[in-house]
N, C-alpha and C. Protein backbone atom coordinates (compact mmCIF):
# COMPACT_ATOMS: atom_id res chain seq x y z
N UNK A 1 16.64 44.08 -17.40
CA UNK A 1 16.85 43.01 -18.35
C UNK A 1 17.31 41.73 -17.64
N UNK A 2 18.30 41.73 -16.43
CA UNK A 2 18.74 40.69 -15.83
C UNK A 2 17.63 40.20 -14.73
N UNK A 3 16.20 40.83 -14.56
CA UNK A 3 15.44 40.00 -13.92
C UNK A 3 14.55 38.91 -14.84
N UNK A 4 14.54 39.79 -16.30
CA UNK A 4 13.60 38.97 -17.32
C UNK A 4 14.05 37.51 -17.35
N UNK A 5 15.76 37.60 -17.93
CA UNK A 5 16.49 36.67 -17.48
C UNK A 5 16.22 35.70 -16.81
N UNK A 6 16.48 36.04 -15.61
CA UNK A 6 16.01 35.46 -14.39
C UNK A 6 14.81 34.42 -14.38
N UNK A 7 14.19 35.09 -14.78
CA UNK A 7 12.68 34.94 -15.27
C UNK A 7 12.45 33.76 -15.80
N UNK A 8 12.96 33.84 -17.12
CA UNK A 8 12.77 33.10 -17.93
C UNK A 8 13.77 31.46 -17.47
N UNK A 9 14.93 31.86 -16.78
CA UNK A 9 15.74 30.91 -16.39
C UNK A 9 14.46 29.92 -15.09
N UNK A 10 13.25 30.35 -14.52
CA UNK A 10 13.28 29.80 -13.45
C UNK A 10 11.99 29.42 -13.62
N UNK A 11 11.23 30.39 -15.05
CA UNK A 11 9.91 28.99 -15.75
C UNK A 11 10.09 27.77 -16.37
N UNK A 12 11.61 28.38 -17.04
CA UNK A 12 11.48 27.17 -17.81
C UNK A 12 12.40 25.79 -17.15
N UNK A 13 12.93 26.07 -15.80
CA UNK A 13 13.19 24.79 -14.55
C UNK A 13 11.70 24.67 -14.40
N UNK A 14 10.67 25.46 -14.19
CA UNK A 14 9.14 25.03 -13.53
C UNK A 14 8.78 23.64 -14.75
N UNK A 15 9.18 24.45 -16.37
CA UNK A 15 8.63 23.43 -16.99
C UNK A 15 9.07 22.02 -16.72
N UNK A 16 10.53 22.10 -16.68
CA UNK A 16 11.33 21.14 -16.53
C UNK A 16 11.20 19.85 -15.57
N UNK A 17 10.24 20.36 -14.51
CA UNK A 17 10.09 19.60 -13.47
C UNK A 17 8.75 18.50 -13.26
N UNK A 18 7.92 19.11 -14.52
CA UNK A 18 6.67 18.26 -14.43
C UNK A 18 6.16 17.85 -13.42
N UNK A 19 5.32 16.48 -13.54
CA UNK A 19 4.30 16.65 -12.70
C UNK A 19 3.75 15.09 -12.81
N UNK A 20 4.32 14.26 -11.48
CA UNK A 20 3.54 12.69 -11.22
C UNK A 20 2.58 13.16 -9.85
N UNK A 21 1.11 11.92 -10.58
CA UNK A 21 0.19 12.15 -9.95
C UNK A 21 0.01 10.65 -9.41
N UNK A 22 -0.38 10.39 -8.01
CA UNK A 22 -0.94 8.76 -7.70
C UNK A 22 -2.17 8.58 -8.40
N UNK A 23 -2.34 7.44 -8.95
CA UNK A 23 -4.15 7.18 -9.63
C UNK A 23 -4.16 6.02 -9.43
N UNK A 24 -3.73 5.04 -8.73
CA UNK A 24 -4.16 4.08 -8.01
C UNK A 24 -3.55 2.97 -6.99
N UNK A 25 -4.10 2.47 -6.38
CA UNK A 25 -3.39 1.59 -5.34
C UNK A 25 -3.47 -0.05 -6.04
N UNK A 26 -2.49 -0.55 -6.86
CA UNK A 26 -2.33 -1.47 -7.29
C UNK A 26 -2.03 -2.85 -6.20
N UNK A 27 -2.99 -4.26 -6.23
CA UNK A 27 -2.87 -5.04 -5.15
C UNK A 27 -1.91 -6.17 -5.59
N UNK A 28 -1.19 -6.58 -5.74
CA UNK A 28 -0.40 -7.84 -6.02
C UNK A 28 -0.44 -8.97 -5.18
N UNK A 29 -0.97 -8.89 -4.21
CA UNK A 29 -1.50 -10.07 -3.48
C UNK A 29 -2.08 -10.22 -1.92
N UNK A 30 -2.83 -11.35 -2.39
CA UNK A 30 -4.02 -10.69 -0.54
C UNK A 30 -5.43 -9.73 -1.43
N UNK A 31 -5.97 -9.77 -0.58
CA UNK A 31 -7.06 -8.35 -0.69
C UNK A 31 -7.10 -7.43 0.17
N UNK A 32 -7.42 -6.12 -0.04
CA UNK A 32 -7.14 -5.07 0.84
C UNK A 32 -9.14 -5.26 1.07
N UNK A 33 -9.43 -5.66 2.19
CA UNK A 33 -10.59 -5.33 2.58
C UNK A 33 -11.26 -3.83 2.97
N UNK A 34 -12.28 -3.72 2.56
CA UNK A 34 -12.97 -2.11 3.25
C UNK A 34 -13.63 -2.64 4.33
N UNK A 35 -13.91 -1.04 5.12
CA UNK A 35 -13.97 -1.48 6.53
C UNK A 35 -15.88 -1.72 6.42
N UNK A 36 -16.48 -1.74 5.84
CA UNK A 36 -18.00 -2.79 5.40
C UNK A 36 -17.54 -3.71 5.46
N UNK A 37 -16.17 -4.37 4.70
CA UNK A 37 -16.41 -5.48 4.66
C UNK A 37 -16.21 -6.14 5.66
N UNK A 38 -15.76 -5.70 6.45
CA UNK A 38 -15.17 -6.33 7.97
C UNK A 38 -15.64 -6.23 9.25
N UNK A 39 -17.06 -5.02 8.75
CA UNK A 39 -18.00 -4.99 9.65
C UNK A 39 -18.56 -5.91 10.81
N UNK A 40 -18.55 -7.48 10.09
CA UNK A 40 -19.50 -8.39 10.32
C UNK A 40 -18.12 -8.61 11.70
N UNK A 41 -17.24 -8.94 11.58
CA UNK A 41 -15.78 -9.07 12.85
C UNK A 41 -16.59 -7.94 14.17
N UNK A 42 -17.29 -7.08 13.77
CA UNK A 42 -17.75 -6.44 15.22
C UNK A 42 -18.66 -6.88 15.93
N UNK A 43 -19.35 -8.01 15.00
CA UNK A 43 -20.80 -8.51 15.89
C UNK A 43 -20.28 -9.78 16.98
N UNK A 44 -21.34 -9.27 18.19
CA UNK A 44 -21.04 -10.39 19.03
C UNK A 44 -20.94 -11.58 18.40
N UNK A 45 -20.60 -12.81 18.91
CA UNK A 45 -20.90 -14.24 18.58
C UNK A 45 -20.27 -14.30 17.06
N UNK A 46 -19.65 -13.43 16.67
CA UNK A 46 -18.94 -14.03 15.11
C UNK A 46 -17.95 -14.97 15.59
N UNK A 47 -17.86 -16.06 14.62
CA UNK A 47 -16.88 -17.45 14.81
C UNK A 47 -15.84 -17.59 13.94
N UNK A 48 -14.93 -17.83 13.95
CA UNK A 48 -13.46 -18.38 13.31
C UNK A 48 -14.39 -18.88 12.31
N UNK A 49 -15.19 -19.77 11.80
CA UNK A 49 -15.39 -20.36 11.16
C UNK A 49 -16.30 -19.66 10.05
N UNK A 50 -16.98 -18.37 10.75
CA UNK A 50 -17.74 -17.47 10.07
C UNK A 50 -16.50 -16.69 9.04
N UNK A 51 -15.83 -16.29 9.99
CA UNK A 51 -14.35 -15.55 9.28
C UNK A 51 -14.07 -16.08 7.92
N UNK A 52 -13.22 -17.56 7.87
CA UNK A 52 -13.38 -18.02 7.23
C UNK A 52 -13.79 -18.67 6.09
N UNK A 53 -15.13 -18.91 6.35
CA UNK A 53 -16.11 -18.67 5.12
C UNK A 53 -16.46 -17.06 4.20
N UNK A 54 -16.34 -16.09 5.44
CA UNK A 54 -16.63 -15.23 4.48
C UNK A 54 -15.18 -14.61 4.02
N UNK A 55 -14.32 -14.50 4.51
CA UNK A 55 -13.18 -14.04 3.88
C UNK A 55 -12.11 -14.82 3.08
N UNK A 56 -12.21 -16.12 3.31
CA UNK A 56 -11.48 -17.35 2.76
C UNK A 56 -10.36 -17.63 3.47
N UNK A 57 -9.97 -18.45 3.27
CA UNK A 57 -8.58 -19.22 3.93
C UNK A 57 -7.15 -18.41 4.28
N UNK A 58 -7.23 -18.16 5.17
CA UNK A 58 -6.34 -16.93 6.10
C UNK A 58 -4.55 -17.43 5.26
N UNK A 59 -3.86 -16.51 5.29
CA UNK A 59 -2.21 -16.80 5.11
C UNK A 59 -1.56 -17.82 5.84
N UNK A 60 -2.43 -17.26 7.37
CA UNK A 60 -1.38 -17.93 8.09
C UNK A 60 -2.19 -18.52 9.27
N UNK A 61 -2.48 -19.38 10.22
CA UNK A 61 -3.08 -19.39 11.68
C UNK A 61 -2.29 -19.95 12.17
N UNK A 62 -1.85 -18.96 13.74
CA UNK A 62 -1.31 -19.40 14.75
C UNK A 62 -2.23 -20.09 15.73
N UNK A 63 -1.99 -21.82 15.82
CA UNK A 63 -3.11 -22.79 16.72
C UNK A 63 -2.97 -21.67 18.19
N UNK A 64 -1.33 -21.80 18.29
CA UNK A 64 -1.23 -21.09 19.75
C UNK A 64 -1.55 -19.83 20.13
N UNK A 65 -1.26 -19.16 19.52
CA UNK A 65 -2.21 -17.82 19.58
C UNK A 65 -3.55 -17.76 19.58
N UNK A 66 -3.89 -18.53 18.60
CA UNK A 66 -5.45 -18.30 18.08
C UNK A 66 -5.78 -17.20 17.48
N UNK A 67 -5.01 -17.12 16.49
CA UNK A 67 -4.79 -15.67 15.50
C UNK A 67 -5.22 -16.28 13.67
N UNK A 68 -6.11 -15.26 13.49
CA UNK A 68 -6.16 -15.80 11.60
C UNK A 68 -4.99 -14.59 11.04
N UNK A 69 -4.47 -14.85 10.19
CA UNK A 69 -3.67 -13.85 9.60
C UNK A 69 -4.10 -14.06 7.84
N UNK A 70 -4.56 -12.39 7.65
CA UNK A 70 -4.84 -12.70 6.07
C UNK A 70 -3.33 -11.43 5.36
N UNK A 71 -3.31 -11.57 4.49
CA UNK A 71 -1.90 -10.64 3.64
C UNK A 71 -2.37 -9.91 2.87
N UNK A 72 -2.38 -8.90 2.78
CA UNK A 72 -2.09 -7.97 1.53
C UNK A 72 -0.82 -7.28 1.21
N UNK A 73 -0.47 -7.05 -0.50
CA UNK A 73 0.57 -6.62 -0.36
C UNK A 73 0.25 -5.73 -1.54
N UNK A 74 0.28 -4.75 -1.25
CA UNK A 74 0.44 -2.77 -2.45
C UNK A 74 1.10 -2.10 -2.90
N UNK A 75 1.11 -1.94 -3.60
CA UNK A 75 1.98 -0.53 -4.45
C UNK A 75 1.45 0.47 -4.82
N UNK A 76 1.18 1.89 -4.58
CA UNK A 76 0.99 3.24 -5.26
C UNK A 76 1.64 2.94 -6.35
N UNK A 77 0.59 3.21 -7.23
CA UNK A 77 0.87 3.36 -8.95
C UNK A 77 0.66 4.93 -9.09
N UNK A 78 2.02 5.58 -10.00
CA UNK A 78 1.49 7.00 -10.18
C UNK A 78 1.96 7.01 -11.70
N UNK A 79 0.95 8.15 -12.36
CA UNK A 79 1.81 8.55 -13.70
C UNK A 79 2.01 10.13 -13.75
N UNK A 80 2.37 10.62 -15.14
CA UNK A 80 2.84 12.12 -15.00
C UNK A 80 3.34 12.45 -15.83
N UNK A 81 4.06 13.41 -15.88
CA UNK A 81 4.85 13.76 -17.27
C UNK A 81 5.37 14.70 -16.91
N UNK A 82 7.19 14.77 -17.53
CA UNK A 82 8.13 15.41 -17.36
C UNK A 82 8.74 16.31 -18.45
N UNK A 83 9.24 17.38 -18.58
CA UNK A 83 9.96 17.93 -19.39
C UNK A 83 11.82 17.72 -19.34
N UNK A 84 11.94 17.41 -20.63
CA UNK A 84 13.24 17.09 -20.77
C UNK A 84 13.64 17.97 -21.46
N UNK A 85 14.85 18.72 -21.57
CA UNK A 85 15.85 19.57 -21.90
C UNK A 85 16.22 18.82 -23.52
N UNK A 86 16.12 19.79 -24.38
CA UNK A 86 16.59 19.66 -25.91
C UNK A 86 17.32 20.09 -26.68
N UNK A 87 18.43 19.69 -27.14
CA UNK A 87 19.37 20.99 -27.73
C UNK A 87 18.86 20.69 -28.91
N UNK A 88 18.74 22.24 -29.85
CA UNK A 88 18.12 22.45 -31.45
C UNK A 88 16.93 20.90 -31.69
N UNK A 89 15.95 21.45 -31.08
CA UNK A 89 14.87 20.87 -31.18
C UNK A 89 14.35 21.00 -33.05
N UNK A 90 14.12 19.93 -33.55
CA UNK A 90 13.89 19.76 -34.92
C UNK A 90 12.97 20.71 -35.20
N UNK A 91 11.98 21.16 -34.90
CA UNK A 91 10.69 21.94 -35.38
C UNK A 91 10.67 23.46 -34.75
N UNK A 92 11.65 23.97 -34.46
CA UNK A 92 12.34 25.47 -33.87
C UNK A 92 13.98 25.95 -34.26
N UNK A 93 13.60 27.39 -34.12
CA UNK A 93 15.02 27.50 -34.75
C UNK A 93 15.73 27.81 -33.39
N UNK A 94 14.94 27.81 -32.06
CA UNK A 94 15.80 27.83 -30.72
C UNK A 94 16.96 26.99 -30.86
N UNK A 95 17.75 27.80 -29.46
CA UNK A 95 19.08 26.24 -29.84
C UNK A 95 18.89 25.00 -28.59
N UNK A 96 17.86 25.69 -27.42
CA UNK A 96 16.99 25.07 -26.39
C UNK A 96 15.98 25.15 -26.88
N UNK A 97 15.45 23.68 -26.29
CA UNK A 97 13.66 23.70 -25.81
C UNK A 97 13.58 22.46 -25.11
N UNK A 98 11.95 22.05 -25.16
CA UNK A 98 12.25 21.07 -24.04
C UNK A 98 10.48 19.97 -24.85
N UNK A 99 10.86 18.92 -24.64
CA UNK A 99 10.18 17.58 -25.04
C UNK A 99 9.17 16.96 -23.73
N UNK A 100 8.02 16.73 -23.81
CA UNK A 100 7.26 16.55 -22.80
C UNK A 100 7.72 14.64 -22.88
N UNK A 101 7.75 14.08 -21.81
CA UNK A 101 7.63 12.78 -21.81
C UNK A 101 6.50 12.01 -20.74
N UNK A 102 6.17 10.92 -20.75
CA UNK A 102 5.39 10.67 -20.23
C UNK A 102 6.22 9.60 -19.54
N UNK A 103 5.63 9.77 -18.30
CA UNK A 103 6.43 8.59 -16.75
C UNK A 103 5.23 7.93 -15.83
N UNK A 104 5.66 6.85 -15.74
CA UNK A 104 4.66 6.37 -14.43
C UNK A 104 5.60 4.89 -13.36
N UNK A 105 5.19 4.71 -13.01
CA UNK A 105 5.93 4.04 -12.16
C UNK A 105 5.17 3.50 -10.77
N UNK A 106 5.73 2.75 -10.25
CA UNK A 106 5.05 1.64 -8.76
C UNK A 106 6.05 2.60 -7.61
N UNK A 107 5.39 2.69 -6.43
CA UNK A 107 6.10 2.96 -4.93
C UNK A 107 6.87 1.52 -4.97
N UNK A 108 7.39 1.68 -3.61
CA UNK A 108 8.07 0.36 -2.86
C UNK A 108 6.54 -0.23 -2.41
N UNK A 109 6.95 -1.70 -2.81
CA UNK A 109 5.55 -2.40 -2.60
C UNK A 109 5.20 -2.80 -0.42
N UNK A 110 4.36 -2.71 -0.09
CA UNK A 110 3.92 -2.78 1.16
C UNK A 110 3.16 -3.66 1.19
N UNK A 111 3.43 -4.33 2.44
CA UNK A 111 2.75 -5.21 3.10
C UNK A 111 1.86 -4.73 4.65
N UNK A 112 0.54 -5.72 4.18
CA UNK A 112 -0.67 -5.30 5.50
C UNK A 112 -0.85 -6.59 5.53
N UNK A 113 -1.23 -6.83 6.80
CA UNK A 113 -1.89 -8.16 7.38
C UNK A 113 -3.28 -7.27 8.49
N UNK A 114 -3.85 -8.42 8.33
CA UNK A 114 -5.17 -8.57 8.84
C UNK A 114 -5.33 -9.90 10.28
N UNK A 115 -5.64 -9.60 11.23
CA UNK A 115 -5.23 -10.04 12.59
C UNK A 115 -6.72 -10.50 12.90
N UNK A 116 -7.10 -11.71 13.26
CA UNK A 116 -7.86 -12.22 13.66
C UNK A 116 -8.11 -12.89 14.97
N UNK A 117 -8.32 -12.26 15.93
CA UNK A 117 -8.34 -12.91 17.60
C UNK A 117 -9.37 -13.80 17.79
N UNK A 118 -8.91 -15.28 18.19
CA UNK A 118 -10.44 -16.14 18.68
C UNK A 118 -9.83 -16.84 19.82
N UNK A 119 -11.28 -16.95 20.98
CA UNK A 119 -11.17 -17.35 22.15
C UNK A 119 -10.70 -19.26 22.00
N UNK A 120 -10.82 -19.18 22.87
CA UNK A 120 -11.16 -20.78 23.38
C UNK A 120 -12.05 -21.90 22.35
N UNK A 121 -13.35 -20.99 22.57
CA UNK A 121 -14.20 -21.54 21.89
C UNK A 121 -14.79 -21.35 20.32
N UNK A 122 -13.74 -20.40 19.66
CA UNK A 122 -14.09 -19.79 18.33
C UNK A 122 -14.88 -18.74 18.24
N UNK A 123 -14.82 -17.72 19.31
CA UNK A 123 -15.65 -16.53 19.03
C UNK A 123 -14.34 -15.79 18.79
N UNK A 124 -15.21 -14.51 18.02
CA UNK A 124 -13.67 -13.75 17.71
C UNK A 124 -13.58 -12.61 18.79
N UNK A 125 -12.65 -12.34 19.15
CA UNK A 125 -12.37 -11.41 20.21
C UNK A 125 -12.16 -10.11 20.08
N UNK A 126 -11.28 -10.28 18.79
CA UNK A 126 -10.78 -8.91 18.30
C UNK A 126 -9.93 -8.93 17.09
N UNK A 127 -9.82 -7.43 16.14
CA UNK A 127 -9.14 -7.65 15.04
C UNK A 127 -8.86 -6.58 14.46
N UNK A 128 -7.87 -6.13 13.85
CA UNK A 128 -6.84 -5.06 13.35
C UNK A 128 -6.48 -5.16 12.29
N UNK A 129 -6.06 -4.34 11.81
CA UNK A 129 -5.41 -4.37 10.36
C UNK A 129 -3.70 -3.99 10.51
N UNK A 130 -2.91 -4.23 10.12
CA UNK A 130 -1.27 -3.85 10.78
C UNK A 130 -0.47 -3.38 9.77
N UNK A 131 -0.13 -2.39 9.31
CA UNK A 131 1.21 -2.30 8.29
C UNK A 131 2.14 -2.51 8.89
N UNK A 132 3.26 -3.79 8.18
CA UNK A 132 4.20 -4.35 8.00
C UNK A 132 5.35 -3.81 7.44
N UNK A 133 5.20 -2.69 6.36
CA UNK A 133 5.90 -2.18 5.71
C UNK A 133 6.26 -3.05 4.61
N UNK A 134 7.53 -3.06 4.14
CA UNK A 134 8.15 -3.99 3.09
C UNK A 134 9.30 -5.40 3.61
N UNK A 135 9.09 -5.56 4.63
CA UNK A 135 9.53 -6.87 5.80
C UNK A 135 8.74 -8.21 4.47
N UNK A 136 10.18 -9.08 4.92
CA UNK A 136 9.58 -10.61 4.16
C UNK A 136 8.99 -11.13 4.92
N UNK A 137 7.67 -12.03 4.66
CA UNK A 137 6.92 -12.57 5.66
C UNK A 137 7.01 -13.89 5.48
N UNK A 138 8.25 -14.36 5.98
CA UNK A 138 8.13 -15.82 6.18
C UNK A 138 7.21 -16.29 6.98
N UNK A 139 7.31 -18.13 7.67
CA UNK A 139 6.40 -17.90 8.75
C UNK A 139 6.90 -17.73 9.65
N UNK A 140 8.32 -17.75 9.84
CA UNK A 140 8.04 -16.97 11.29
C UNK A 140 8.20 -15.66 11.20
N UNK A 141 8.02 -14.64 10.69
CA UNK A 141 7.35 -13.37 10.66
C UNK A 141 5.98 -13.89 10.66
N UNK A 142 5.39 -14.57 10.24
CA UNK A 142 4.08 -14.61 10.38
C UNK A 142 3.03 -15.03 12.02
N UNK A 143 4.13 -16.00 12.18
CA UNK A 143 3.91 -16.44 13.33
C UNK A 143 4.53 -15.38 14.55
N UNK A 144 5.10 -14.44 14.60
CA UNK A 144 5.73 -13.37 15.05
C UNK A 144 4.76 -12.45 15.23
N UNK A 145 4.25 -12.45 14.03
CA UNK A 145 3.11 -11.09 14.13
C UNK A 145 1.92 -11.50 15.14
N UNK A 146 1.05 -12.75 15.05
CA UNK A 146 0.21 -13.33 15.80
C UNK A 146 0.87 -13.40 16.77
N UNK A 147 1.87 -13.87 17.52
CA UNK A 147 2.06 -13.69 18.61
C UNK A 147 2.50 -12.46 19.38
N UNK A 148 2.72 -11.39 19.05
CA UNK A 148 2.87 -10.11 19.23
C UNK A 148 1.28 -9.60 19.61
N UNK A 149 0.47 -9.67 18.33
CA UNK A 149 -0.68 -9.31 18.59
C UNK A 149 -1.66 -9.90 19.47
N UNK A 150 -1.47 -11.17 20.14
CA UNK A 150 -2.32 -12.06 21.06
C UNK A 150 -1.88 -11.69 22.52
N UNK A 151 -0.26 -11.25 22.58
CA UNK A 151 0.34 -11.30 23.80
C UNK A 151 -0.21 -9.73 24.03
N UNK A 152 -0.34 -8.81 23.20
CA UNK A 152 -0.60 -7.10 23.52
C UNK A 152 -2.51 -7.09 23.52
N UNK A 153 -2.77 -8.50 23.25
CA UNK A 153 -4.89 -7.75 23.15
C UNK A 153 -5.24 -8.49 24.12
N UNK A 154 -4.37 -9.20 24.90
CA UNK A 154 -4.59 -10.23 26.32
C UNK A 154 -5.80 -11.26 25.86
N UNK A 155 -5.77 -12.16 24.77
CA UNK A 155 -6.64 -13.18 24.24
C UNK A 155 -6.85 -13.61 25.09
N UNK A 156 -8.38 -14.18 25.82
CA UNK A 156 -8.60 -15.19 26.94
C UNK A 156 -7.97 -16.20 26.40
């Protein structure tokens, strides 16, 4: 009898504990590019100016670096539903039960930048995508990041 107990004490914590699911990556600012779209950054002879046009007007450019910097910033959106604990639930003559509720909620929002390397002459050299984490991006974090990333990809 004291395992039924048991039993019953450790489904109805299972109920209790419900269940959040992620269902989407919510953008609040910037665009999170796919890697198609960024394809065109691998062809020889692409130009700062190609960049530009096709991705639009960067966050940030370091002249001295020669870095485009674009921003995105995300949150995991999840929802779910929880069981809550009820004493003498109206529609039972139990003196427990338990009420399903519904929850959803945002992660800690994150920040990505997008790194744009150009030579001398406006060819692009090279380019990355970087999580930032949840860091404020003033400009000089911004200008921080380009120069971090120009001084480690050895920009001609």
């Amino acid at each position: 009898m004291k395992s039924m107990g048991n039993l019953a004490v450790a489904l109805w914590l299972v109920l209790l504990s419900g269940c959040a699911i992620p269902n989407r990556t919510d953008v609040f600012q910037g665009q999170v590019y796919s890697k198609g779209a960024l394809a065109f950054l691998d062809i020889k002879g692409t130009t700062r100016a190609e960049v530009i046009s096709t991705l639009g007007t960067p966050a940030w450019e370091s002249k001295n670096s020669r870095v485009l910097l674009y921003v995105s910033e995300t949150a995991l959106h999840w929802t779910g539903f929880a069981f809550v604990p009820v004493l003498f639930p109206q529609d039972s003559n139990d003196w427990l039960g338990s009420k399903p509720v519904s929850i959803s909620g945002d992660d800690e929002h994150k920040w990505r930048v997008l790194l744009v390397a150009y030579d001398e002459r406006g060819f692009v050299t090279s380019h990355m995508i970087r999580k930032v984490g949840n860091h404020s991006l003033d400009e000089k974090r911004l200008e921080a990041l380009c120069v971090d990333y120009s001084c480690h990809n050895a920009i001609p």
